[in-house]
PDB file of N, CA and C in Angstrom:
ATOM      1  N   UNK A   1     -67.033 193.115  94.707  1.00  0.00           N
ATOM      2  CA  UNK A   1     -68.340 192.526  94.718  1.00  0.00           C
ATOM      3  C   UNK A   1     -68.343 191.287  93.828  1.00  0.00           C
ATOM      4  N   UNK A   2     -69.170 190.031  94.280  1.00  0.00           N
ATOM      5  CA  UNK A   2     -68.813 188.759  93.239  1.00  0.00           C
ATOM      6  C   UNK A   2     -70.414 188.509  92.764  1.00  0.00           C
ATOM      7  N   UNK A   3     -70.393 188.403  91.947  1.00  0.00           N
ATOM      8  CA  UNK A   3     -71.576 188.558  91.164  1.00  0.00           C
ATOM      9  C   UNK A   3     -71.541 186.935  90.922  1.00  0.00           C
ATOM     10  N   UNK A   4     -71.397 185.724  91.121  1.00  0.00           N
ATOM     11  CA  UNK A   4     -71.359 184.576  91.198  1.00  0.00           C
ATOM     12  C   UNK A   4     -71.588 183.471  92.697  1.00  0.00           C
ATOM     13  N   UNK A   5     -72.821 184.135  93.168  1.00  0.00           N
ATOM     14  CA  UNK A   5     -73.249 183.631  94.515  1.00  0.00           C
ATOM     15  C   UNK A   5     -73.286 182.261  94.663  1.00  0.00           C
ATOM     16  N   UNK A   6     -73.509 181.659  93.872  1.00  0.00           N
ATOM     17  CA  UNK A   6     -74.492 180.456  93.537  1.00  0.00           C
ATOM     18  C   UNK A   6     -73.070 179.472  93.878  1.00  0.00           C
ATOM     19  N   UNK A   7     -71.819 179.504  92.855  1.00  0.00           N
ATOM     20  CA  UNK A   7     -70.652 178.981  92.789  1.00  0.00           C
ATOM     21  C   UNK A   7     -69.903 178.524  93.818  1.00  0.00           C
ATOM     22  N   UNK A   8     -69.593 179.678  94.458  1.00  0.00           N
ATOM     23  CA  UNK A   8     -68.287 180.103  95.483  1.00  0.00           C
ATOM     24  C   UNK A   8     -68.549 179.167  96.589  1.00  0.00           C
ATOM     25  N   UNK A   9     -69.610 179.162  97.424  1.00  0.00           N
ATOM     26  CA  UNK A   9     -69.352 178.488  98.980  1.00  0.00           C
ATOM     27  C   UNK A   9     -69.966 177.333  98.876  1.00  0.00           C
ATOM     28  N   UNK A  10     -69.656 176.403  99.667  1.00  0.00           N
ATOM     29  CA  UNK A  10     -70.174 174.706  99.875  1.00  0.00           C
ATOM     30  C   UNK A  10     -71.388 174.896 100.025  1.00  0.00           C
ATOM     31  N   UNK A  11     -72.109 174.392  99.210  1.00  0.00           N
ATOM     32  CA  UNK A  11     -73.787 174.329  99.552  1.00  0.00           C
ATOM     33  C   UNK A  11     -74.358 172.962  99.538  1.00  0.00           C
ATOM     34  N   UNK A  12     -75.035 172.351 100.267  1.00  0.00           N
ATOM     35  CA  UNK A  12     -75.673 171.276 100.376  1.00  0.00           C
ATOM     36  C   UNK A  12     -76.711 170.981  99.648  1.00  0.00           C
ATOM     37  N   UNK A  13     -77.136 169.854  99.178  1.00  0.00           N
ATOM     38  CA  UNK A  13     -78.249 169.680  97.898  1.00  0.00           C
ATOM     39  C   UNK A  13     -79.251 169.232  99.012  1.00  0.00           C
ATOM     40  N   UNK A  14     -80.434 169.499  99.156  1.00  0.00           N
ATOM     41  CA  UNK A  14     -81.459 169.106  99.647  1.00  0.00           C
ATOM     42  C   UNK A  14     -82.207 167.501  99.404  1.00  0.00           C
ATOM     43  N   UNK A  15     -81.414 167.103  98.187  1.00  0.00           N
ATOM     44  CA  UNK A  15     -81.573 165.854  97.285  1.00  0.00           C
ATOM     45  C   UNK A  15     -81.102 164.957  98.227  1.00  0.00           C
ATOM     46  N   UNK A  16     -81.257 164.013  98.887  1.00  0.00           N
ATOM     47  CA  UNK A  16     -80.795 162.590  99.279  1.00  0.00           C
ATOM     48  C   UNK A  16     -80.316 161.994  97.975  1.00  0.00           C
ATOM     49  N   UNK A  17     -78.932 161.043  98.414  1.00  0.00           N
ATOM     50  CA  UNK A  17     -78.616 160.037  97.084  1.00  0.00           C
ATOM     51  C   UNK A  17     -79.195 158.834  97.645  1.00  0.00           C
ATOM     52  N   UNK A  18     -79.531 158.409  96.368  1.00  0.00           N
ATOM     53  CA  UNK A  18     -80.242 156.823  96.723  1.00  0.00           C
ATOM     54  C   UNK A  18     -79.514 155.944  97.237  1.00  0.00           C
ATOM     55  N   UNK A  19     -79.624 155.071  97.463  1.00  0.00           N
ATOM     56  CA  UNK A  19     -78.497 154.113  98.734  1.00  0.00           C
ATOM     57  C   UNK A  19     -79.134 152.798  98.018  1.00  0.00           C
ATOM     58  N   UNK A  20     -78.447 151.621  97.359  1.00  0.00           N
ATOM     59  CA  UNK A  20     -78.957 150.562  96.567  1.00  0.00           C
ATOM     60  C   UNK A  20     -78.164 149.264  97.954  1.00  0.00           C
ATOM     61  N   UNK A  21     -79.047 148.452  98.488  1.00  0.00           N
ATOM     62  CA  UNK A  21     -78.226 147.858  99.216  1.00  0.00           C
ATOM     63  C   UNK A  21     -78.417 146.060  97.998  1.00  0.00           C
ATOM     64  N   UNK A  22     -77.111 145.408  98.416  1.00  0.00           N
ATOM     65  CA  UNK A  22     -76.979 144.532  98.028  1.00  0.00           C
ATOM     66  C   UNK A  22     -78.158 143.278  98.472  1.00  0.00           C
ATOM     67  N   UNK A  23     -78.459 142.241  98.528  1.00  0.00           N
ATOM     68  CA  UNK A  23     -78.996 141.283  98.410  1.00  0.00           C
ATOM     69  C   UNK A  23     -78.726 141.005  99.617  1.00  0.00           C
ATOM     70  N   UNK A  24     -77.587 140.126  99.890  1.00  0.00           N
ATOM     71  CA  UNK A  24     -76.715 139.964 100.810  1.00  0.00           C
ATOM     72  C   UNK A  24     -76.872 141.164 102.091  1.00  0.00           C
ATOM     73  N   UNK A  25     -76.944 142.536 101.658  1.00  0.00           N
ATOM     74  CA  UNK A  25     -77.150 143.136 102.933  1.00  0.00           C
ATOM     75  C   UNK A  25     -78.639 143.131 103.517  1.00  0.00           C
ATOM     76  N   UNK A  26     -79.237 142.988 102.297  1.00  0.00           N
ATOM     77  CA  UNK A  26     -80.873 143.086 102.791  1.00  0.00           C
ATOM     78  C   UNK A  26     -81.346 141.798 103.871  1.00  0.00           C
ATOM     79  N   UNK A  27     -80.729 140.743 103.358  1.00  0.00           N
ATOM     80  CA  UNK A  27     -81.023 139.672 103.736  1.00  0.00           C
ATOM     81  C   UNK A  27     -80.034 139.786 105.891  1.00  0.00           C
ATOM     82  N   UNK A  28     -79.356 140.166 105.898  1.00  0.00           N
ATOM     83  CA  UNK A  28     -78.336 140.508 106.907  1.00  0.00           C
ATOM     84  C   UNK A  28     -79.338 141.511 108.186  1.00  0.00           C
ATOM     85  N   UNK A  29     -79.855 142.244 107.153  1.00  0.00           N
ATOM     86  CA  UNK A  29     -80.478 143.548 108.228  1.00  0.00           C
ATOM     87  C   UNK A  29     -82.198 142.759 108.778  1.00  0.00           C
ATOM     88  N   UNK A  30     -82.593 141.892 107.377  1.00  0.00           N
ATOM     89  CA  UNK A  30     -83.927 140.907 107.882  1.00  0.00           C
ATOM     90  C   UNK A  30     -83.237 139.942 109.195  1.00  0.00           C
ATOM     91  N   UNK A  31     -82.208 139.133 109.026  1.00  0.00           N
ATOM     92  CA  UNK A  31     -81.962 138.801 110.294  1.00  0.00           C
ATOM     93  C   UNK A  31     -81.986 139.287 111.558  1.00  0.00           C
ATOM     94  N   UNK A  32     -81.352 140.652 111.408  1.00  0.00           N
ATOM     95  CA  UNK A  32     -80.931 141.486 112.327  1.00  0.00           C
ATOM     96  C   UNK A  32     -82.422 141.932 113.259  1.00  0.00           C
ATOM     97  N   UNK A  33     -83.142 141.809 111.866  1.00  0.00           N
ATOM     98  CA  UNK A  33     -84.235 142.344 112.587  1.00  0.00           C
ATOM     99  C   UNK A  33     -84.992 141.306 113.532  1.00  0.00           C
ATOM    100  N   UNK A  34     -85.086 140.037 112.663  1.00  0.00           N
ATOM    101  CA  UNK A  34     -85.923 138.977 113.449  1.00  0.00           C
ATOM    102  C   UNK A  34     -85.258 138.462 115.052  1.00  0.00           C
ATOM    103  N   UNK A  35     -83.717 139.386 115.284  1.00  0.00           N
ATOM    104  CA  UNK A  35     -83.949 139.069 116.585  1.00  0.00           C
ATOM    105  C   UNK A  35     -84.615 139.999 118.180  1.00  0.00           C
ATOM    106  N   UNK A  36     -84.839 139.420 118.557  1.00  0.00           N
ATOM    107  CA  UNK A  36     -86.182 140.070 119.304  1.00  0.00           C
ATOM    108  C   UNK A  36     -85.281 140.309 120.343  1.00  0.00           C
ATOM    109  N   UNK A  37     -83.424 140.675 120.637  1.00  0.00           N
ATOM    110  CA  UNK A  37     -82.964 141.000 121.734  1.00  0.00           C
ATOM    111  C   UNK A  37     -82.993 142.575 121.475  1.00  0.00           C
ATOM    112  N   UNK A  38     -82.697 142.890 119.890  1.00  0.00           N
ATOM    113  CA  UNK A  38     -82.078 144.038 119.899  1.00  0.00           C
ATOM    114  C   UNK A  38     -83.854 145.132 119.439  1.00  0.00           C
ATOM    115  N   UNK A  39     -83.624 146.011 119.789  1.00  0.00           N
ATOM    116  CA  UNK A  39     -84.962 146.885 119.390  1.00  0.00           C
ATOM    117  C   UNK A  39     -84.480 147.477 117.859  1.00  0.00           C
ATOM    118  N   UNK A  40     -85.675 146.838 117.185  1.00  0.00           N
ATOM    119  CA  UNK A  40     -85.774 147.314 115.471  1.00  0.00           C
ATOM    120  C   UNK A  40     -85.416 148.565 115.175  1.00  0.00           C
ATOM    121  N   UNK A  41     -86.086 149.804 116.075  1.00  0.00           N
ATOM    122  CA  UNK A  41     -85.621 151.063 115.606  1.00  0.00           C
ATOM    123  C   UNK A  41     -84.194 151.454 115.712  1.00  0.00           C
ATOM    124  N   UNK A  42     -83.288 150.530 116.809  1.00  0.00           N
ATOM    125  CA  UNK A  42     -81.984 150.926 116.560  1.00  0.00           C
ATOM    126  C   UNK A  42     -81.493 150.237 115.548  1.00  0.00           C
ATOM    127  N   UNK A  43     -81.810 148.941 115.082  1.00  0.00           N
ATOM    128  CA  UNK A  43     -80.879 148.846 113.425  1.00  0.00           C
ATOM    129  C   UNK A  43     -81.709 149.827 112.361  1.00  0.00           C
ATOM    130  N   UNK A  44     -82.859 150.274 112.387  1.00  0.00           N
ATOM    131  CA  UNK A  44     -83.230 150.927 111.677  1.00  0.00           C
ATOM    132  C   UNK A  44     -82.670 152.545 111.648  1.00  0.00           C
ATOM    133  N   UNK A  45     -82.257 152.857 112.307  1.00  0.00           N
ATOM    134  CA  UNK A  45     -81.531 154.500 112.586  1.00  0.00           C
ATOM    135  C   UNK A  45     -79.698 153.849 112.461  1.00  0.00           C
ATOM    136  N   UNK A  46     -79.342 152.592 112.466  1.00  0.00           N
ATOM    137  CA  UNK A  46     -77.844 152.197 112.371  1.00  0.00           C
ATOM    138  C   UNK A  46     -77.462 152.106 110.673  1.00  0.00           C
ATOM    139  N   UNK A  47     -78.819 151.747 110.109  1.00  0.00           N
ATOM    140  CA  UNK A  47     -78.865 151.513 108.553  1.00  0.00           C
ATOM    141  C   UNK A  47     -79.597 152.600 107.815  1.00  0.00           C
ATOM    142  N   UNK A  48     -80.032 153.662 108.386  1.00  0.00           N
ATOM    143  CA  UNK A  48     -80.246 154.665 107.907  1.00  0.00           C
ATOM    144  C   UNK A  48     -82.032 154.370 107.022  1.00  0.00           C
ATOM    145  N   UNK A  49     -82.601 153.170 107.823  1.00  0.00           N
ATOM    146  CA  UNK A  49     -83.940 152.994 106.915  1.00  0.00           C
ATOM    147  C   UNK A  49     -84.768 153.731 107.552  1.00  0.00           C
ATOM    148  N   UNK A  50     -86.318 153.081 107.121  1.00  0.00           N
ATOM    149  CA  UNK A  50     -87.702 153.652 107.282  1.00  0.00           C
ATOM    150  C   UNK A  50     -88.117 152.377 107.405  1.00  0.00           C
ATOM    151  N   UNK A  51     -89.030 152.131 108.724  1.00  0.00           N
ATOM    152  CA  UNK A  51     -90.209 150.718 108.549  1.00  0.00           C
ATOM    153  C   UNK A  51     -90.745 150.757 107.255  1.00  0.00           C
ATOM    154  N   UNK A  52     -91.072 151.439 106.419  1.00  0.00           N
ATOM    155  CA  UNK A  52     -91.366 150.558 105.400  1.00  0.00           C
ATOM    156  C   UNK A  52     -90.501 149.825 104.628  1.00  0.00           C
ATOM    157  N   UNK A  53     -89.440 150.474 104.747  1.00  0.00           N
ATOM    158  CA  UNK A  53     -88.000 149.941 103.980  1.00  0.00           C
ATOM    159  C   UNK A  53     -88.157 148.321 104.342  1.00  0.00           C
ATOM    160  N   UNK A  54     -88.031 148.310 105.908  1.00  0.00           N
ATOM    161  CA  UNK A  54     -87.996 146.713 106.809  1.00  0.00           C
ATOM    162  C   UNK A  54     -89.191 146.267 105.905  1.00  0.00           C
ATOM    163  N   UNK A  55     -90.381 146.705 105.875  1.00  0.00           N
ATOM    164  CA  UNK A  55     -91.725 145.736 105.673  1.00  0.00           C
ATOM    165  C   UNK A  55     -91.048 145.107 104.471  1.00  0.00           C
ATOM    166  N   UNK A  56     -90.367 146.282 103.332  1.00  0.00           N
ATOM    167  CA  UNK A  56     -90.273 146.098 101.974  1.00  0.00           C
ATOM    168  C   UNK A  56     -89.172 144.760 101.916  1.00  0.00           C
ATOM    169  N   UNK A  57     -88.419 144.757 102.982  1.00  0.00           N
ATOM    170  CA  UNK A  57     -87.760 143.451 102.622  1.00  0.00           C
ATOM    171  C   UNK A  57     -88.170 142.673 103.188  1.00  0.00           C
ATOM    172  N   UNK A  58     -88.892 142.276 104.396  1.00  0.00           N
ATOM    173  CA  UNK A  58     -89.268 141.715 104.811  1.00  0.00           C
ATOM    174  C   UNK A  58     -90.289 140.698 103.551  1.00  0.00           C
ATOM    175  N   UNK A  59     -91.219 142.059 102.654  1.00  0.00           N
ATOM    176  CA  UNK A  59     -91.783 141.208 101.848  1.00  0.00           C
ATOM    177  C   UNK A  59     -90.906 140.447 100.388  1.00  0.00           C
ATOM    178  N   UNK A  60     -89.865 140.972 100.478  1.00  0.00           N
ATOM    179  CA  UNK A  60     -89.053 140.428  99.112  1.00  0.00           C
ATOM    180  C   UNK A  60     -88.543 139.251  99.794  1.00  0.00           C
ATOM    181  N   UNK A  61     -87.947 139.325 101.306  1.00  0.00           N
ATOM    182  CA  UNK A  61     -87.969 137.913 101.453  1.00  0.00           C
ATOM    183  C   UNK A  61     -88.598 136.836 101.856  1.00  0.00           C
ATOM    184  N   UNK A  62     -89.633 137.416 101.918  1.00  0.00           N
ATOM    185  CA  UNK A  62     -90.971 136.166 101.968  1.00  0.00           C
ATOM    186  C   UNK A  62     -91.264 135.446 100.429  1.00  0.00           C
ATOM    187  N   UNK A  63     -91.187 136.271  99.697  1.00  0.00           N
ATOM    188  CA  UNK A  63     -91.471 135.981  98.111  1.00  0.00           C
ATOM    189  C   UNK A  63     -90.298 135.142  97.673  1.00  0.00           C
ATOM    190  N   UNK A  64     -88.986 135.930  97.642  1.00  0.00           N
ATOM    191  CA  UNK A  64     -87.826 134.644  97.656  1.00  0.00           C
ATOM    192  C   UNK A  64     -88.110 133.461  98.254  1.00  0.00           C
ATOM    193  N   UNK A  65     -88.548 133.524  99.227  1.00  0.00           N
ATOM    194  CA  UNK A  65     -88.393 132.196 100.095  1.00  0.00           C
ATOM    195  C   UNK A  65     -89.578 131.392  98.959  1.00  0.00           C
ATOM    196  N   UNK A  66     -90.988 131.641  98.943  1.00  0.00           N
ATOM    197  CA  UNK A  66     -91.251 131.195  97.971  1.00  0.00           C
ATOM    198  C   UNK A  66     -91.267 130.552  97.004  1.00  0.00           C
ATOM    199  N   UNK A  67     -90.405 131.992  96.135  1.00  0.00           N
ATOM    200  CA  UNK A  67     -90.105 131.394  94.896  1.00  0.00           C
ATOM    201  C   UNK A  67     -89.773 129.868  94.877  1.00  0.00           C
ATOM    202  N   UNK A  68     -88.190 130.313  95.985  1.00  0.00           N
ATOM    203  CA  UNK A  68     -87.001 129.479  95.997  1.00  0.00           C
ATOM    204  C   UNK A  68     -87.517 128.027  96.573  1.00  0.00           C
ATOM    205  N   UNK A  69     -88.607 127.953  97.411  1.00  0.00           N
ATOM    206  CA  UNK A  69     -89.179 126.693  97.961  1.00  0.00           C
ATOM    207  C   UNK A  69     -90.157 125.638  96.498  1.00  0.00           C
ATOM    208  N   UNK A  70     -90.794 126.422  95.864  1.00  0.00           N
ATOM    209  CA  UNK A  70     -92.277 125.985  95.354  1.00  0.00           C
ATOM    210  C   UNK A  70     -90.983 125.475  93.865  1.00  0.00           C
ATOM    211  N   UNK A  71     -89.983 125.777  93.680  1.00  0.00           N
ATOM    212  CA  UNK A  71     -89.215 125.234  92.439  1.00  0.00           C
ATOM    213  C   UNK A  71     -89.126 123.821  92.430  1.00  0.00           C
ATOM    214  N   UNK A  72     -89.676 123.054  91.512  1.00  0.00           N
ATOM    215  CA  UNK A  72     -89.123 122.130  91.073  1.00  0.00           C
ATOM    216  C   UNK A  72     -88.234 121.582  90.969  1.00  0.00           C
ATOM    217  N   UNK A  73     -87.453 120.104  91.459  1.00  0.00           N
ATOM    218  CA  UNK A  73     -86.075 119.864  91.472  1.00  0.00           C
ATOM    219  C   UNK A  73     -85.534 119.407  89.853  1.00  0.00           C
ATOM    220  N   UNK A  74     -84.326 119.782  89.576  1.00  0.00           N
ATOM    221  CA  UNK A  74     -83.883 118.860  88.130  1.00  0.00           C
ATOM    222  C   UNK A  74     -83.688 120.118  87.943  1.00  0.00           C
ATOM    223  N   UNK A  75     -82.871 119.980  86.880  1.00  0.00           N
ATOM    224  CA  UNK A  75     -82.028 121.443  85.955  1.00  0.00           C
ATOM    225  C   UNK A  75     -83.468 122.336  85.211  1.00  0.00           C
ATOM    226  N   UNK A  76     -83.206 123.746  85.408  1.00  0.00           N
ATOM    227  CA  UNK A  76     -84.080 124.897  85.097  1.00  0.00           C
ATOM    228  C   UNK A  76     -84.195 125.074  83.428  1.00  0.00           C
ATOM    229  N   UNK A  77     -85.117 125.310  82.907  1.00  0.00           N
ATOM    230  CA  UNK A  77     -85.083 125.875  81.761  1.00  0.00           C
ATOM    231  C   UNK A  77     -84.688 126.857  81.146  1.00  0.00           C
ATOM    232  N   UNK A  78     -83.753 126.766  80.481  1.00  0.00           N
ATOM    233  CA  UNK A  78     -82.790 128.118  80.061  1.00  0.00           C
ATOM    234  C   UNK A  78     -83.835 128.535  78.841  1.00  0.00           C
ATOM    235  N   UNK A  79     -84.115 130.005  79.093  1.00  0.00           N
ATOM    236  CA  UNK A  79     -84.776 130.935  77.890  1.00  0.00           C
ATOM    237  C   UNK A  79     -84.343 131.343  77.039  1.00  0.00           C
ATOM    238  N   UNK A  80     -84.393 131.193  75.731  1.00  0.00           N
ATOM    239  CA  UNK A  80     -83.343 131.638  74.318  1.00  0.00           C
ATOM    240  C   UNK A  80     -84.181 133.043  73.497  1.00  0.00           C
ATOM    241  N   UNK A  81     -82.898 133.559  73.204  1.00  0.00           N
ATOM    242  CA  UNK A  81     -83.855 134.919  73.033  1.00  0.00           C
ATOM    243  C   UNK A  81     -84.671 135.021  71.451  1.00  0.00           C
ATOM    244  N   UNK A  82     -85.252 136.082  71.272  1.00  0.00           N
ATOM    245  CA  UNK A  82     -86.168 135.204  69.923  1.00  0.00           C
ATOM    246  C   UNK A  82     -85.131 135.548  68.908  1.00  0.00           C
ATOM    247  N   UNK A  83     -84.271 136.505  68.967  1.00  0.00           N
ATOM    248  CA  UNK A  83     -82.950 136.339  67.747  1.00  0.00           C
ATOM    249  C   UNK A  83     -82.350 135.069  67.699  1.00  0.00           C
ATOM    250  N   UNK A  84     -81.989 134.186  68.398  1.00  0.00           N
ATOM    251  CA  UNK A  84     -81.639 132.736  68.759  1.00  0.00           C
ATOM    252  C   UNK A  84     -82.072 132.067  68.241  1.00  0.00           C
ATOM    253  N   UNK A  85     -83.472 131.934  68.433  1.00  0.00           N
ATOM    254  CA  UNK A  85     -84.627 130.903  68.458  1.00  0.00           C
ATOM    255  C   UNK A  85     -85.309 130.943  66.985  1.00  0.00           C
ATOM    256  N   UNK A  86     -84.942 132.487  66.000  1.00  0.00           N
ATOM    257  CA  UNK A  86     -85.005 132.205  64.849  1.00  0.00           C
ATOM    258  C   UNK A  86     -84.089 132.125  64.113  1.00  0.00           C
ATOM    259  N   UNK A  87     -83.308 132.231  64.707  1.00  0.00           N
ATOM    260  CA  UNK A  87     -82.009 131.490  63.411  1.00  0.00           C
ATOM    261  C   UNK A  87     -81.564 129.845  64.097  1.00  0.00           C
ATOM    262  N   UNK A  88     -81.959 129.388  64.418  1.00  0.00           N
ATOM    263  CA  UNK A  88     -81.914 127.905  65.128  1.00  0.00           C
ATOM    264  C   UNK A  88     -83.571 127.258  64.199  1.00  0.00           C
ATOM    265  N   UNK A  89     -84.093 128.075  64.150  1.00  0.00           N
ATOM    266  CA  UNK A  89     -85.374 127.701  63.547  1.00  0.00           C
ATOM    267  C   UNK A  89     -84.918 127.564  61.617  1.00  0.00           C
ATOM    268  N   UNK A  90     -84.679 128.795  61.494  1.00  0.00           N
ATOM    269  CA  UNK A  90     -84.174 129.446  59.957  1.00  0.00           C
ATOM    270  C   UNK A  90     -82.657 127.672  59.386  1.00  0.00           C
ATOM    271  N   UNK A  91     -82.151 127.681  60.477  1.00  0.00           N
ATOM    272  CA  UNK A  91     -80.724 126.748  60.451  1.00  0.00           C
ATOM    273  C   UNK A  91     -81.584 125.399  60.077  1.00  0.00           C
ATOM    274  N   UNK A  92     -82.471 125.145  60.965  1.00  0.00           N
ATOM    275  CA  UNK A  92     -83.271 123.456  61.239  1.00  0.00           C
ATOM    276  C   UNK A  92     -84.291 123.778  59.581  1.00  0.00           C
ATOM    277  N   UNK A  93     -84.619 124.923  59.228  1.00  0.00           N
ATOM    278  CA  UNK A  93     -85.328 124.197  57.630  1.00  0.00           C
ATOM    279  C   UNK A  93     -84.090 124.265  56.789  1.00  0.00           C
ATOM    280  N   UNK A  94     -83.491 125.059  56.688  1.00  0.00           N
ATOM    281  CA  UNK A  94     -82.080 124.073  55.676  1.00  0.00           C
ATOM    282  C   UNK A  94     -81.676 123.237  55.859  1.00  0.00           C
ATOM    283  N   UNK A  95     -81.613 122.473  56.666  1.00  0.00           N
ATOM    284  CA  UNK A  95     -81.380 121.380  56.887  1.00  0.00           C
ATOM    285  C   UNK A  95     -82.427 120.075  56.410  1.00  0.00           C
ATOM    286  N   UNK A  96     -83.507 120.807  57.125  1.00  0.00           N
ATOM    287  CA  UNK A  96     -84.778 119.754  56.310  1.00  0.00           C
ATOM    288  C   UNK A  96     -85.075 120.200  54.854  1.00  0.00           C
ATOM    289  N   UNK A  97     -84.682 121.131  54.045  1.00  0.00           N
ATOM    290  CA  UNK A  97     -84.760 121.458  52.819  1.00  0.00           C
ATOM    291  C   UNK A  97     -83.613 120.688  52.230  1.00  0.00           C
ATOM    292  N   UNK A  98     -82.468 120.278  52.626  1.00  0.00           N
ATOM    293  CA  UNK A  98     -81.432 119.433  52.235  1.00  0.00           C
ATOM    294  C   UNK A  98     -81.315 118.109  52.495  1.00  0.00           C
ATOM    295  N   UNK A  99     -82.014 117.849  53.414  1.00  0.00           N
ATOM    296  CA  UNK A  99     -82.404 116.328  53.552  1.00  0.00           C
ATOM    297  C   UNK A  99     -83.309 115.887  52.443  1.00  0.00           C
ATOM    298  N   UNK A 100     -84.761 116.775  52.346  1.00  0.00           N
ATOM    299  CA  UNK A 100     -85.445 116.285  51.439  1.00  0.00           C
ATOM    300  C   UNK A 100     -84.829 116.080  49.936  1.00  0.00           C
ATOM    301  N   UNK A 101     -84.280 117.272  49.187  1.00  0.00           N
ATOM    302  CA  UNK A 101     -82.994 117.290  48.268  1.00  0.00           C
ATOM    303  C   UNK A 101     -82.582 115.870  48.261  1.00  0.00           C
ATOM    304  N   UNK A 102     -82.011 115.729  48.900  1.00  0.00           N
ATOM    305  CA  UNK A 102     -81.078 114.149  49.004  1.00  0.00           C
ATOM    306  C   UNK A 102     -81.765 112.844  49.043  1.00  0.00           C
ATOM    307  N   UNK A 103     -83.307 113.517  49.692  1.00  0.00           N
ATOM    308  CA  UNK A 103     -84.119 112.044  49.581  1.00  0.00           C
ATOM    309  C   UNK A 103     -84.060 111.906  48.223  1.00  0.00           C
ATOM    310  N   UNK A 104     -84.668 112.879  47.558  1.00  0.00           N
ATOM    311  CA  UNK A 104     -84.953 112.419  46.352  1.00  0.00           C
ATOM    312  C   UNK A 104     -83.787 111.933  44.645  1.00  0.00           C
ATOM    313  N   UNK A 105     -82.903 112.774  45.300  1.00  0.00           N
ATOM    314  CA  UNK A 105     -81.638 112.167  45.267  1.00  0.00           C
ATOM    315  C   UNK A 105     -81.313 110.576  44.482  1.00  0.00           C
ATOM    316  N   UNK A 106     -81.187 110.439  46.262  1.00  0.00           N
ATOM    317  CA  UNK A 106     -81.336 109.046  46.378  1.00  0.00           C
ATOM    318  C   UNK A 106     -82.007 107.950  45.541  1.00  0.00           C
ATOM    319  N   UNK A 107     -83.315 108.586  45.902  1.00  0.00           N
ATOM    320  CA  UNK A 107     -84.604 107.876  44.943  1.00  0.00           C
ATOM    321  C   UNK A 107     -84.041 107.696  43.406  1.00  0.00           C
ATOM    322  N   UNK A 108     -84.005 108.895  42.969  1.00  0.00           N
ATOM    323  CA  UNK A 108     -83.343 108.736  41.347  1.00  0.00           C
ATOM    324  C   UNK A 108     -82.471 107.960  41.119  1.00  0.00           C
ATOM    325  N   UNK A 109     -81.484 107.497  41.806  1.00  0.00           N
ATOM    326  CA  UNK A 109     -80.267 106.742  41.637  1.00  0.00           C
ATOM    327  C   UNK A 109     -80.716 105.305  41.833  1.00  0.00           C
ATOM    328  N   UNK A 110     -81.576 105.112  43.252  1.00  0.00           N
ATOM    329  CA  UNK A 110     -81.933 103.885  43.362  1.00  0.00           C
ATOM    330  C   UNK A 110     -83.001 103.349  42.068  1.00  0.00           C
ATOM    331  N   UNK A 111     -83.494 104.289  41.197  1.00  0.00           N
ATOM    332  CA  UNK A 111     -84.409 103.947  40.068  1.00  0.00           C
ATOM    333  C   UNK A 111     -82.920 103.399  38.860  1.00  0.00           C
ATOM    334  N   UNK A 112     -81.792 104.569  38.645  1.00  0.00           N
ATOM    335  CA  UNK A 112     -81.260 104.548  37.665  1.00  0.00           C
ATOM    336  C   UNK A 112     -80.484 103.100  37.596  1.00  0.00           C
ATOM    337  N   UNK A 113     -80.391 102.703  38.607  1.00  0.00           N
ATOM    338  CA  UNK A 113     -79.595 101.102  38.983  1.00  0.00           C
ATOM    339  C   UNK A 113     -80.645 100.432  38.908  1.00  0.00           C
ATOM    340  N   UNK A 114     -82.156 100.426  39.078  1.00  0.00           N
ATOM    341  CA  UNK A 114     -82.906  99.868  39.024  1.00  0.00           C
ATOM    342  C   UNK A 114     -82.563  98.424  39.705  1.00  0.00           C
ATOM    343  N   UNK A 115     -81.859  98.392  40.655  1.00  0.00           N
ATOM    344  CA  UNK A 115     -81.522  97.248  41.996  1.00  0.00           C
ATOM    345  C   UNK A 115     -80.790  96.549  41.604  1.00  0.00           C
ATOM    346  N   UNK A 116     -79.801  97.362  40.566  1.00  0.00           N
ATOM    347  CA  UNK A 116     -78.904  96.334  40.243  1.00  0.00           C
ATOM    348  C   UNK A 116     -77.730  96.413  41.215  1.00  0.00           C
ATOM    349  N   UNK A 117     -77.041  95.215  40.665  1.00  0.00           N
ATOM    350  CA  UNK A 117     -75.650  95.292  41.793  1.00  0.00           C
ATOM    351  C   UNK A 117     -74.583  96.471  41.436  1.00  0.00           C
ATOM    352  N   UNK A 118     -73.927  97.046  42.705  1.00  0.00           N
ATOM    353  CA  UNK A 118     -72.827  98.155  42.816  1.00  0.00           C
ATOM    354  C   UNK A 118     -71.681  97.501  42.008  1.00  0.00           C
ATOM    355  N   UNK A 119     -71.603  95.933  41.992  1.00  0.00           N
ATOM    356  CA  UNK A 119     -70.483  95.466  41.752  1.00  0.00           C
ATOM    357  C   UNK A 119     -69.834  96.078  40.045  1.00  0.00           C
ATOM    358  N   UNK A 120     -70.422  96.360  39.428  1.00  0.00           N
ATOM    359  CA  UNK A 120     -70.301  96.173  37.940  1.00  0.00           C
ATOM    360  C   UNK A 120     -69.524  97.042  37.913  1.00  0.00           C
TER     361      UNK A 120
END
């Protein structure tokens, strides 16, 4: 008698695994779909979707298109993260804390010569 039912024989999980499709495929199966020879429900039973799946890309690639249209031409603005952006900040007042330093510096020396010539 095996007192370990659960273990022993192949059992199937009732769970579906999620299926992540690439970009590239989403965009492939929206084609597929927009042609009006082949009937939608057979790429949809070939790719294993659901019409909403189609609507769902259908609407991500309407929004891409979008995005990708309404952009501005000329190089994008790169985002710096705020760890970055405060030590680039923290870096730029030592710098202006050492400039000022040196102005005054300066000043003193240009008093101590009092405009006289370097030559001497």
């Amino acid at each position: 008698m095996n007192s370990s039912n659960s273990s022993d024989g192949p059992h199937k999980s009732s769970e579906k695994k999620r299926r992540y499709l690439t970009a590239e495929k989403k965009f492939q199966i929206y084609l597929e779909a927009q042609d009006r020879d082949k009937p939608v429900g057979e790429l949809l039973r070939r790719e294993g979707l659901y019409s909403t799946d189609l609507a769902r890309i259908r609407q991500q690639v309407k929004e891409g298109a979008i995005q990708r249209l309404s952009a501005k031409p000329g190089p994008k603005q790169v985002q710096v993260s705020t760890a970055a952006y405060e030590a680039l900040k923290h870096e730029l007042q030592e710098k202006e804390r050492t400039l000022a330093d040196m102005s005054v510096e300066l000043a003193i020396l240009r008093k101590k010569t009092n405009g006289g010539s370097w030559d001497r």
